[in-house]
N, C-alpha and C. Protein backbone atom coordinates (compact mmCIF):
# COMPACT_ATOMS: atom_id res chain seq x y z
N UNK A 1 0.83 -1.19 0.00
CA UNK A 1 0.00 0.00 0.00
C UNK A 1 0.87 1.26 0.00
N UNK A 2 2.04 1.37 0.39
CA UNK A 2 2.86 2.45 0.81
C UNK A 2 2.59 3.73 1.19
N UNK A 3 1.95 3.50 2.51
CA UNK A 3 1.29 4.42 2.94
C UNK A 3 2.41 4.88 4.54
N UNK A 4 2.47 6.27 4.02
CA UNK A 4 3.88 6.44 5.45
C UNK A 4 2.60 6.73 6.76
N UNK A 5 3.32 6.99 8.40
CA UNK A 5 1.52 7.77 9.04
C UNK A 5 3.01 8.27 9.81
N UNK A 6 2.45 9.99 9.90
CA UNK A 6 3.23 10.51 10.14
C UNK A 6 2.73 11.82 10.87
N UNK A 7 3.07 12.42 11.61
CA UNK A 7 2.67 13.74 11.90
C UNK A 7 2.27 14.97 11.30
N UNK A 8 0.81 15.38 11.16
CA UNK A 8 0.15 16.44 9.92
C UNK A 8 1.54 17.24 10.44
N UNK A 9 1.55 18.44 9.34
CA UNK A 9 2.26 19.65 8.98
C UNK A 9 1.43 20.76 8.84
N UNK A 10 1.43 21.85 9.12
CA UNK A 10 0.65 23.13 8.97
C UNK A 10 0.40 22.98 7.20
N UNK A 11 0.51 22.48 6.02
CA UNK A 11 0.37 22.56 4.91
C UNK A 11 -0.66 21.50 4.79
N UNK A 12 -1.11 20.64 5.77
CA UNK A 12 -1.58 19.48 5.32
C UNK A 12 -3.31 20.01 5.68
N UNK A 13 -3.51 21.01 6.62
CA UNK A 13 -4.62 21.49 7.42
C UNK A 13 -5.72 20.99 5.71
N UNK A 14 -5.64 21.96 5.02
CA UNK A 14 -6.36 21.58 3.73
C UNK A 14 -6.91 20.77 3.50
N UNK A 15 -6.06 19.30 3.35
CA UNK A 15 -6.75 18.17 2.81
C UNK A 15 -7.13 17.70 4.15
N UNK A 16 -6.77 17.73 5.05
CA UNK A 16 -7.31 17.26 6.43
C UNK A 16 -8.79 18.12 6.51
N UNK A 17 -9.11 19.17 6.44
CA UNK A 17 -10.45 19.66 6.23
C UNK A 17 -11.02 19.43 4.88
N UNK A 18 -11.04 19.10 3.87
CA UNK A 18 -11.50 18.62 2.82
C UNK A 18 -11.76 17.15 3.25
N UNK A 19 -10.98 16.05 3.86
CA UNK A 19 -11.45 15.03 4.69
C UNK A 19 -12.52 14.93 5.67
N UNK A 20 -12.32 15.91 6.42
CA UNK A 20 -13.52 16.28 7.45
C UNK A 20 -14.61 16.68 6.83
N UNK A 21 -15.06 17.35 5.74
CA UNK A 21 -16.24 17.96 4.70
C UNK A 21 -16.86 16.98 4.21
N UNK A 22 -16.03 15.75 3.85
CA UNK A 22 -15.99 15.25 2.15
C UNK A 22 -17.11 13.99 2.71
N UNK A 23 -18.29 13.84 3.33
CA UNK A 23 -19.32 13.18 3.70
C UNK A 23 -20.40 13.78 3.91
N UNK A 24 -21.54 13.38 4.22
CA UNK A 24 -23.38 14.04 4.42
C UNK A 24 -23.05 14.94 5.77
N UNK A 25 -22.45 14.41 6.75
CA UNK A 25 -22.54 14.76 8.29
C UNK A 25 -21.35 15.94 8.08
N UNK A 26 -20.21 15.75 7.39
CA UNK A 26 -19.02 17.07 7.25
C UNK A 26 -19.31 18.47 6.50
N UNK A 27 -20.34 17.66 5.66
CA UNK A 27 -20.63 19.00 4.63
C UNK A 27 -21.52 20.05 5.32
N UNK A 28 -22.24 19.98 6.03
CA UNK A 28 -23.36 20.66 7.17
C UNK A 28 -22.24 21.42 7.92
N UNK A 29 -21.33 20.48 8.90
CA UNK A 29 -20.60 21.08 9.76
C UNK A 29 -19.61 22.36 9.75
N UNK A 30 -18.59 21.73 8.48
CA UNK A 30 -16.90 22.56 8.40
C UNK A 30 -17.55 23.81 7.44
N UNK A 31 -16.35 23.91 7.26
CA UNK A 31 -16.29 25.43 6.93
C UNK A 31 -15.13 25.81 5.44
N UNK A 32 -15.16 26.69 4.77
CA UNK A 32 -14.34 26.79 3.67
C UNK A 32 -13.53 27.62 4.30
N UNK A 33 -13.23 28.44 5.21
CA UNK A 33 -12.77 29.26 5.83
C UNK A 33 -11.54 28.71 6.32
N UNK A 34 -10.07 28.91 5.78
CA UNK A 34 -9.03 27.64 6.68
C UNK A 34 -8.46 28.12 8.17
N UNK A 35 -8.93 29.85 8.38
CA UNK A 35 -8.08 30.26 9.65
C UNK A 35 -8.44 29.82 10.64
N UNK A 36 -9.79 29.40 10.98
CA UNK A 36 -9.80 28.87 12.54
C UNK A 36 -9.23 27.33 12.39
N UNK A 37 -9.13 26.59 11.79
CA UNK A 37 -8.31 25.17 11.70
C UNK A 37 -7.00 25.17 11.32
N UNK A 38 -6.43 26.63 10.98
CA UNK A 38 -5.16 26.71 10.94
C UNK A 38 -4.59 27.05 12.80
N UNK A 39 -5.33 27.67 12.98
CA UNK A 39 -5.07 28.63 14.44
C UNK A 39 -5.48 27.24 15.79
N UNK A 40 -6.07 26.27 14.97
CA UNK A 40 -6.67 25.00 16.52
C UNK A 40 -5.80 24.15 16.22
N UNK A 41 -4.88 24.13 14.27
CA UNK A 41 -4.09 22.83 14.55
C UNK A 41 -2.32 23.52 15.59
N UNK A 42 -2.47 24.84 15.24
CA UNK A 42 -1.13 25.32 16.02
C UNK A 42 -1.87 25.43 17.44
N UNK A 43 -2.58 25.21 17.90
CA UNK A 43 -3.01 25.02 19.50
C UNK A 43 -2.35 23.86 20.12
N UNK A 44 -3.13 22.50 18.66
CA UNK A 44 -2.80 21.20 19.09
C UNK A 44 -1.21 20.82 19.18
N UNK A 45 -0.28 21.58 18.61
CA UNK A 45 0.77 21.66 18.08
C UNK A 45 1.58 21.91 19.70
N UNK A 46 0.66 22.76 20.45
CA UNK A 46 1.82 23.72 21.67
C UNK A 46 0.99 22.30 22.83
N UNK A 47 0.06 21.60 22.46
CA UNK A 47 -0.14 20.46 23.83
C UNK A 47 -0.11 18.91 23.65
N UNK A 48 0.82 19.02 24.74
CA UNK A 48 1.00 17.47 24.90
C UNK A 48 0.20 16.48 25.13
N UNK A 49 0.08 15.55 24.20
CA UNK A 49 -0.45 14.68 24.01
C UNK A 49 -1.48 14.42 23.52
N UNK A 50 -1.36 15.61 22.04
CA UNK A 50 -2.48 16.09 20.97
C UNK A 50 -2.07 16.13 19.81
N UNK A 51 -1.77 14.82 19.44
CA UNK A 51 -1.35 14.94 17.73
C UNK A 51 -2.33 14.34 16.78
N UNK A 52 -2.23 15.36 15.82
CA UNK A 52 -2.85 15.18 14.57
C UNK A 52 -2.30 14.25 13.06
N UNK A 53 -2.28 13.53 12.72
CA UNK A 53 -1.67 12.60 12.26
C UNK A 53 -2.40 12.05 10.66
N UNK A 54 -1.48 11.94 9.90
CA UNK A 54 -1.71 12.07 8.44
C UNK A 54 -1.01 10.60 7.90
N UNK A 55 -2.00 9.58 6.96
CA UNK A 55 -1.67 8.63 6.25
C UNK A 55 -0.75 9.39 4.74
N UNK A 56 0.09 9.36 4.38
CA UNK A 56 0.46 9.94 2.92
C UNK A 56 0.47 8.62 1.99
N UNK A 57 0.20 8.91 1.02
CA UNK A 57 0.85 7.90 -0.21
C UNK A 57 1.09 8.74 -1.66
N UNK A 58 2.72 8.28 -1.69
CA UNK A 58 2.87 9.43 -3.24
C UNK A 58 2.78 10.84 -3.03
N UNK A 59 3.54 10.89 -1.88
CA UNK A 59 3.42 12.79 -1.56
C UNK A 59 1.56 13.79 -1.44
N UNK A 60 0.74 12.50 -1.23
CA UNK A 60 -0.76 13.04 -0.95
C UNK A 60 -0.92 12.21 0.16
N UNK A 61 -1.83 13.10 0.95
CA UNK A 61 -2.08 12.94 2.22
C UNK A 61 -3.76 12.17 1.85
N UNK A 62 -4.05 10.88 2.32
CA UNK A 62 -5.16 10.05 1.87
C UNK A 62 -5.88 9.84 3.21
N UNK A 63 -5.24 10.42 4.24
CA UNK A 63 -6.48 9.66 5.62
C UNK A 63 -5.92 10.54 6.99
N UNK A 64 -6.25 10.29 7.71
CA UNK A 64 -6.02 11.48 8.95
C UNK A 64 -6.82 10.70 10.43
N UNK A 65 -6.10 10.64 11.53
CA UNK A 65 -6.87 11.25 12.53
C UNK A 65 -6.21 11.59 13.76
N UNK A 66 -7.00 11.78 14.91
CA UNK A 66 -6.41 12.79 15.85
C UNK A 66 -6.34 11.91 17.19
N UNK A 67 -4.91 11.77 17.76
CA UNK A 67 -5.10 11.26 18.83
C UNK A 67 -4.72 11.56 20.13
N UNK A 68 -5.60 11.51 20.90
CA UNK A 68 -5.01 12.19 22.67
C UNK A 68 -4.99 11.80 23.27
N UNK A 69 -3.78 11.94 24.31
CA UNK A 69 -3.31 10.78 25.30
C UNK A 69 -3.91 11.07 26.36
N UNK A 70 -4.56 10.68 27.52
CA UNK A 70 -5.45 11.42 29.12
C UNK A 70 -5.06 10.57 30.05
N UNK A 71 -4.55 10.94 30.33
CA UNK A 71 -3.83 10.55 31.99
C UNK A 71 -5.22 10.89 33.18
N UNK A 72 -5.21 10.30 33.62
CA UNK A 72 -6.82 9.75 34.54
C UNK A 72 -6.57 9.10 36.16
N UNK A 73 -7.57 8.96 36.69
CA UNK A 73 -7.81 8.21 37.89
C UNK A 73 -8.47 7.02 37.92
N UNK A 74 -9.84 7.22 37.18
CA UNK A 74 -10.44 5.94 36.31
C UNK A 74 -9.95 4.62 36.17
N UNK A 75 -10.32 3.44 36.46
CA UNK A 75 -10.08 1.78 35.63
C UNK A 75 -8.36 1.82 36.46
N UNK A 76 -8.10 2.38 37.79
CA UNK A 76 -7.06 1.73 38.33
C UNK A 76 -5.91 2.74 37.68
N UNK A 77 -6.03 4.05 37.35
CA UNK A 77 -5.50 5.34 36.73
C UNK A 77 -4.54 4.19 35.35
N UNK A 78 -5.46 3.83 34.75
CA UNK A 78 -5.30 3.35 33.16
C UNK A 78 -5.18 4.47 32.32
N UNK A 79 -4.37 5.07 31.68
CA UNK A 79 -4.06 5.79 30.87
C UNK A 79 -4.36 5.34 29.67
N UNK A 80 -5.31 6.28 28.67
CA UNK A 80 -6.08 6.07 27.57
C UNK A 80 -5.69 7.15 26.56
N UNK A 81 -5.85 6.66 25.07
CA UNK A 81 -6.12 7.23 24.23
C UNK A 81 -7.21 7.47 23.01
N UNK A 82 -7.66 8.86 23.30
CA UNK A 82 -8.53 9.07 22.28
C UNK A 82 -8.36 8.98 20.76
N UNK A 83 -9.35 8.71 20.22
CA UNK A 83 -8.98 8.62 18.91
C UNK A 83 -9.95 9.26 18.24
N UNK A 84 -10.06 10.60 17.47
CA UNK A 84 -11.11 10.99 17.08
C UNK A 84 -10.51 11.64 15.23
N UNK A 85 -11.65 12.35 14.96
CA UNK A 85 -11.56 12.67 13.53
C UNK A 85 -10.56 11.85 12.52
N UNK A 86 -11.27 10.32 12.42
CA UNK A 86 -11.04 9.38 11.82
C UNK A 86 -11.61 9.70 10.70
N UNK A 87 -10.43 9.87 8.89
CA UNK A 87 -11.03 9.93 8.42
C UNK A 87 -9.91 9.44 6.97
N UNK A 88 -10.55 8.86 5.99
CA UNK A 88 -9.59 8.27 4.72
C UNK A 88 -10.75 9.08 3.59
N UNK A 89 -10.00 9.75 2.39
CA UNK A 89 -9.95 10.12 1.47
C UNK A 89 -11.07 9.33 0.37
N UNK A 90 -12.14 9.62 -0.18
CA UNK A 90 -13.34 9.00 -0.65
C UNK A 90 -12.88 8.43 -2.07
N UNK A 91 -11.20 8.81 -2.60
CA UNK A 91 -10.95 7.91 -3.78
C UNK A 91 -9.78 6.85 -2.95
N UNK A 92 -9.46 6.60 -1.66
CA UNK A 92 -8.70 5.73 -0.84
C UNK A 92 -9.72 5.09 -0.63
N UNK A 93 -10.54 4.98 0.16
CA UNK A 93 -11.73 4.31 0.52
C UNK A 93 -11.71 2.80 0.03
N UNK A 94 -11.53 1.84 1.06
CA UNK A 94 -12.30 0.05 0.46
C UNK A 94 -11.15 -0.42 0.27
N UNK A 95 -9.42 0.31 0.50
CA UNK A 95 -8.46 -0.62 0.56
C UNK A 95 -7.15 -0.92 1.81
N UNK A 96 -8.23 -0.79 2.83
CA UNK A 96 -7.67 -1.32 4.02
C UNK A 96 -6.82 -0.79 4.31
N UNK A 97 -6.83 1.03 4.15
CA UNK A 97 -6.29 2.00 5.13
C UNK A 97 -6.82 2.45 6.39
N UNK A 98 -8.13 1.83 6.68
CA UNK A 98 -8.50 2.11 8.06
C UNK A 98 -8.35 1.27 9.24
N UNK A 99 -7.77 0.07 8.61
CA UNK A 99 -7.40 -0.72 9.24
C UNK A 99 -6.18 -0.12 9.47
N UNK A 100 -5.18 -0.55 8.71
CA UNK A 100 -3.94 0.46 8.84
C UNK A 100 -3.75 1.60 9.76
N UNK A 101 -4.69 2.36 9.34
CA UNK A 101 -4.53 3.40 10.46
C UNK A 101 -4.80 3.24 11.95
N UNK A 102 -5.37 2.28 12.20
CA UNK A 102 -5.67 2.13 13.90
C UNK A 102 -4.77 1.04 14.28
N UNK A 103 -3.99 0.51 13.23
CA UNK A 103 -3.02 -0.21 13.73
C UNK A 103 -1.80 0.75 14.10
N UNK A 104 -1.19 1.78 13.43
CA UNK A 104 -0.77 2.70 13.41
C UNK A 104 -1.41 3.61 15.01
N UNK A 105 -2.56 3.79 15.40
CA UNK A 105 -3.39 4.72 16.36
C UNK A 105 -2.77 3.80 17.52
N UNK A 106 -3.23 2.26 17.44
CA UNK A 106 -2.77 1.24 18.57
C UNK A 106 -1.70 1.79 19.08
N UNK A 107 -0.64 1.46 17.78
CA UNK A 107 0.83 1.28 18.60
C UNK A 107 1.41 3.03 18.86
N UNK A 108 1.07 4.18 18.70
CA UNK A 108 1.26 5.22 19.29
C UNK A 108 1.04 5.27 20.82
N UNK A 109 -0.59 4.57 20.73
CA UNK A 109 -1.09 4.51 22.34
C UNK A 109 0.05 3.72 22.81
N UNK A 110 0.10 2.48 23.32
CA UNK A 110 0.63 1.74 23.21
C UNK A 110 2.23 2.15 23.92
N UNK A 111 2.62 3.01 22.57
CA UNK A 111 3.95 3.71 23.09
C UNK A 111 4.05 4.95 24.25
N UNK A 112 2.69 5.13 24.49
CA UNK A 112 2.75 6.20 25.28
C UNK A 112 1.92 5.96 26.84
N UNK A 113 2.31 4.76 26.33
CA UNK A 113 1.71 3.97 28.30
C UNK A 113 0.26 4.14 28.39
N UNK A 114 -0.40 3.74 27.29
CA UNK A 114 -2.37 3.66 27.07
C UNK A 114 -2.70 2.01 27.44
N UNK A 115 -3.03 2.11 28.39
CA UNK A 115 -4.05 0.53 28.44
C UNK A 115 -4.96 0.39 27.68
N UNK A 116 -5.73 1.48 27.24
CA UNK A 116 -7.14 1.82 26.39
C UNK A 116 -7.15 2.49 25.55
N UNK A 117 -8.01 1.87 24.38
CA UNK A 117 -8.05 3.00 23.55
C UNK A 117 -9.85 3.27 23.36
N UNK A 118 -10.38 4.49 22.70
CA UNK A 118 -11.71 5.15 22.94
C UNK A 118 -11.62 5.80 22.00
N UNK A 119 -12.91 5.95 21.78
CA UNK A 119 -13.19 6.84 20.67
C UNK A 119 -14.75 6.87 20.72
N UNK A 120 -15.70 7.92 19.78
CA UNK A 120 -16.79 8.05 19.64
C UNK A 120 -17.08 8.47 18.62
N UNK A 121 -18.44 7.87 17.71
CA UNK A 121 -18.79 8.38 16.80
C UNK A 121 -20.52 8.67 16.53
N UNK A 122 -20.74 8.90 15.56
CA UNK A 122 -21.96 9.44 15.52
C UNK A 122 -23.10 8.40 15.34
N UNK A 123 -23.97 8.22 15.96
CA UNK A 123 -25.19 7.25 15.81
C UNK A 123 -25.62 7.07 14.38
N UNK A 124 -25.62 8.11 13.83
CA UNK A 124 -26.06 7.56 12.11
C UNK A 124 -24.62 6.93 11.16
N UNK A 125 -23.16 6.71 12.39
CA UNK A 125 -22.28 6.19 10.80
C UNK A 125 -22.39 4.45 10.90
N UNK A 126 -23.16 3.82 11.08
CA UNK A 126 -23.40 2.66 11.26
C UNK A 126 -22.50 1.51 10.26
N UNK A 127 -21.86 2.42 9.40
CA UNK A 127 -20.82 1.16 8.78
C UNK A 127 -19.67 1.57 9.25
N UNK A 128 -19.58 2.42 10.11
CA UNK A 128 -18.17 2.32 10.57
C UNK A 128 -18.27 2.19 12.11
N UNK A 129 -19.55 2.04 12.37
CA UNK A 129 -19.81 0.98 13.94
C UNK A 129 -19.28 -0.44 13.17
N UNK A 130 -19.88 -0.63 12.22
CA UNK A 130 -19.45 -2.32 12.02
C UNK A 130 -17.90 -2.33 11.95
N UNK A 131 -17.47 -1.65 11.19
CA UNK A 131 -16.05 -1.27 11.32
C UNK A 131 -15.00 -1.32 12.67
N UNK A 132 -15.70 -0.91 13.44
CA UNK A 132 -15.07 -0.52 14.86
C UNK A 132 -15.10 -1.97 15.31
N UNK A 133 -16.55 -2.38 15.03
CA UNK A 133 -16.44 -3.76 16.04
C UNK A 133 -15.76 -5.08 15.36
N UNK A 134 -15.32 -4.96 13.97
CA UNK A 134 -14.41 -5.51 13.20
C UNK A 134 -13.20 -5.58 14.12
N UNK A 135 -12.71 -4.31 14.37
CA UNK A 135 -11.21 -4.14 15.41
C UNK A 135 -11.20 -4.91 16.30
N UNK A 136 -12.23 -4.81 16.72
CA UNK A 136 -12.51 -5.36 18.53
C UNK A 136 -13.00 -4.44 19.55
N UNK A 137 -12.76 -3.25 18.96
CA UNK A 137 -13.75 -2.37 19.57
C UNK A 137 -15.43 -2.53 20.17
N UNK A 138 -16.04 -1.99 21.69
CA UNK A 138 -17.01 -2.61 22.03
C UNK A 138 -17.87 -1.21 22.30
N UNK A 139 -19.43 -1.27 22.21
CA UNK A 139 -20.14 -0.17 22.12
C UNK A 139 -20.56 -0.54 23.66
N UNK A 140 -19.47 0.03 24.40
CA UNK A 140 -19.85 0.34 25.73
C UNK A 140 -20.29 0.80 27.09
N UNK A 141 -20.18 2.35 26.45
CA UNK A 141 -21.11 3.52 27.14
C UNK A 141 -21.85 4.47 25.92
N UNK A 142 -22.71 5.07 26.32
CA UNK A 142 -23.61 6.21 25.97
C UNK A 142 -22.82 7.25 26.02
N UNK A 143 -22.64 7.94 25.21
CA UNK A 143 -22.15 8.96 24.65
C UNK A 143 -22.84 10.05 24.58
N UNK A 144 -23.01 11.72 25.34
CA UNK A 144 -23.45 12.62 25.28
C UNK A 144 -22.97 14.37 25.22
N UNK A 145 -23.51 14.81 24.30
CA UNK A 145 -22.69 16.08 23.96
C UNK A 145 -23.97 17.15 24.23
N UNK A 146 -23.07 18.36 24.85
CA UNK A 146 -24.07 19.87 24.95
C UNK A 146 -22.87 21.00 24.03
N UNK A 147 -23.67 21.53 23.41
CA UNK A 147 -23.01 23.07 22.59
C UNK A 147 -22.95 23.79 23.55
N UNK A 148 -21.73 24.49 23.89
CA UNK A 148 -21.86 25.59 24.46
C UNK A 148 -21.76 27.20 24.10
N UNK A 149 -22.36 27.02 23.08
CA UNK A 149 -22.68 28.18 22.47
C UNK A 149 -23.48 29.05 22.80
């Protein structure tokens, strides 16, 4: 597949938001606007244990996601990693870069003293619940969000 996974770059913000858009649920959300996702990936950039992370193949960036490390009290102070804005490129799609990539997500955690890994997604992406539970991933708590807008 020759796919490197490597740490996004301030140049990559682009296709990493064109990733985030490029579905029914992204197109509602993001924005064409690149300064506030230029200005949150140099946030993620100044804190530890907030990297943003890019599949390349052939000098194009094909998949992305974001992972954070949380040091806790929880499960015997088990140190976990999040895994969120999971996302592969809609002409990558169907050749077992998402697998790849959480094998890749694993062994970061993994390296950074995670017993767990977590993540959450949206009740309507139901093929990538099947997906998750492909991994071994288990739908184990209820998941709830407030805007604070």
């Amino acid at each position: 597949m020759n796919l490197m996974w490597r740490e996004a770059r301030r140049e990559d913000v682009p296709a990493i938001v064109a990733m985030l858009a490029d579905d029914a649920l992204g197109q509602g959300r993001e924005s064409c606007d690149l300064a506030p996702y230029v200005a949150a990936f140099e946030a993620m950039q100044a804190e530890s244990g907030n990297r943003l992370i890019v599949g390349e193949r052939a000098g194009e960036v094909v998949a992305t996601y974001q992972l954070t490390i949380i040091t806790g009290l929880s499960l015997k102070a088990t140190r976990r990693a999040q895994i969120e804005s999971v996302r592969v490129a809609s002409q990558a799609r169907g050749q077992g870069i998402g697998a790849e990539m959480f094998a890749d997500a694993e062994r970061r955690a993994r390296d950074a003293g995670c017993g767990l890994m977590q993540l959450t997604t949206n009740s309507a992406r139901t093929r990538a619940h099947a997906f998750y539970e492909g991994l071994g991933y288990v739908a184990s708590h209820v998941g709830f969000k407030k805007s604070l807008d």
